[in-house]
Protein backbone atom coordinates (compact mmCIF):
# COMPACT_ATOMS: atom_id res chain seq x y z
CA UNK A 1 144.60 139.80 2.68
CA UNK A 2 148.11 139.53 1.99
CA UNK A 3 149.62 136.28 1.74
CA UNK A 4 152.21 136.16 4.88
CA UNK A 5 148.86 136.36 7.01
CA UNK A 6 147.40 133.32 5.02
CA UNK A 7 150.78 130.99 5.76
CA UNK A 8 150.84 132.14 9.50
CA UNK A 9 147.04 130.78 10.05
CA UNK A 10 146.75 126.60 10.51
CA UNK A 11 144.75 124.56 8.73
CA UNK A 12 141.31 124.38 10.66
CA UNK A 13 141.67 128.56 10.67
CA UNK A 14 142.27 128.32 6.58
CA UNK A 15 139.27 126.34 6.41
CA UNK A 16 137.17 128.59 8.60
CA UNK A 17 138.23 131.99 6.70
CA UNK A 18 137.57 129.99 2.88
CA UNK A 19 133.78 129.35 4.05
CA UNK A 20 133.32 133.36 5.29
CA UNK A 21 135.14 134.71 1.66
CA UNK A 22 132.76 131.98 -0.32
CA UNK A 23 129.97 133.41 1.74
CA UNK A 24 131.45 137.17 0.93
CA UNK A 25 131.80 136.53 -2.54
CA UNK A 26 128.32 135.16 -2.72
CA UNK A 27 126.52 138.29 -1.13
CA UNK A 28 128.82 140.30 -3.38
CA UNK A 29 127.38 138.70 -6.69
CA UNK A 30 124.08 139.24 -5.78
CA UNK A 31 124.57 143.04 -4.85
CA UNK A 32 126.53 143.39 -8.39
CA UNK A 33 123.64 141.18 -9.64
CA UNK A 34 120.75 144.04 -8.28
CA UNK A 35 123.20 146.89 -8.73
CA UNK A 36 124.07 147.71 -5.30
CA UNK A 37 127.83 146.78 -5.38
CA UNK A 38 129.83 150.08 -5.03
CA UNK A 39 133.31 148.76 -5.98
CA UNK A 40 132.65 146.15 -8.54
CA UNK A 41 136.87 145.73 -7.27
CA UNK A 42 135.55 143.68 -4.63
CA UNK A 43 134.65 141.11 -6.30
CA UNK A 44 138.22 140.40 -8.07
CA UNK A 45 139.67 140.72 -4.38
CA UNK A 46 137.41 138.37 -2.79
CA UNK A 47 138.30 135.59 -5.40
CA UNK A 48 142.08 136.54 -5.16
CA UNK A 49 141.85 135.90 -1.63
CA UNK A 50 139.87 132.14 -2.32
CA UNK A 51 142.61 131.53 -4.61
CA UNK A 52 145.17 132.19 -1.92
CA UNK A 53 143.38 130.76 1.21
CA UNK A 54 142.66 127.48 -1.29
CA UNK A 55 146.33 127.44 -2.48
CA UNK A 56 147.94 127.23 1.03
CA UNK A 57 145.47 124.78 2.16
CA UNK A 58 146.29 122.34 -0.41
CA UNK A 59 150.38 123.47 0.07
CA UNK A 60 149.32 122.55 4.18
CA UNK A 61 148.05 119.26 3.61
CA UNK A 62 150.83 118.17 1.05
CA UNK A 63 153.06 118.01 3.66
């Protein structure tokens, strides 16, 4: 997710997308924890993408 589609969403959308990636990033540690997880990458992009949906929220709500 790059981080001109994360500006362009409003707050209530921000909010819905952070509780999907928190529930991605979950069922991605358990797959890596069982070793099922194919691109171990995933996980690193999935808590980019937290980082960046939480950051814009916080940058939203500031003003």
């Amino acid at each position: 997710m790059k981080a001109s589609e994360v500006r362009a969403m409003s707050v209530a959308e921000l909010n819905t997308k952070l509780d999907a990636l928190k529930k991605d990033l979950f069922m991605l540690r358990m797959q890596h924890a069982t070793n099922q997880l194919d691109n171990p990458q995933k996980l690193v992009q999935t808590k980019r993408d937290i980082a960046r949906v939480k950051t814009m929220i916080r940058e939203k709500e500031e003003k």
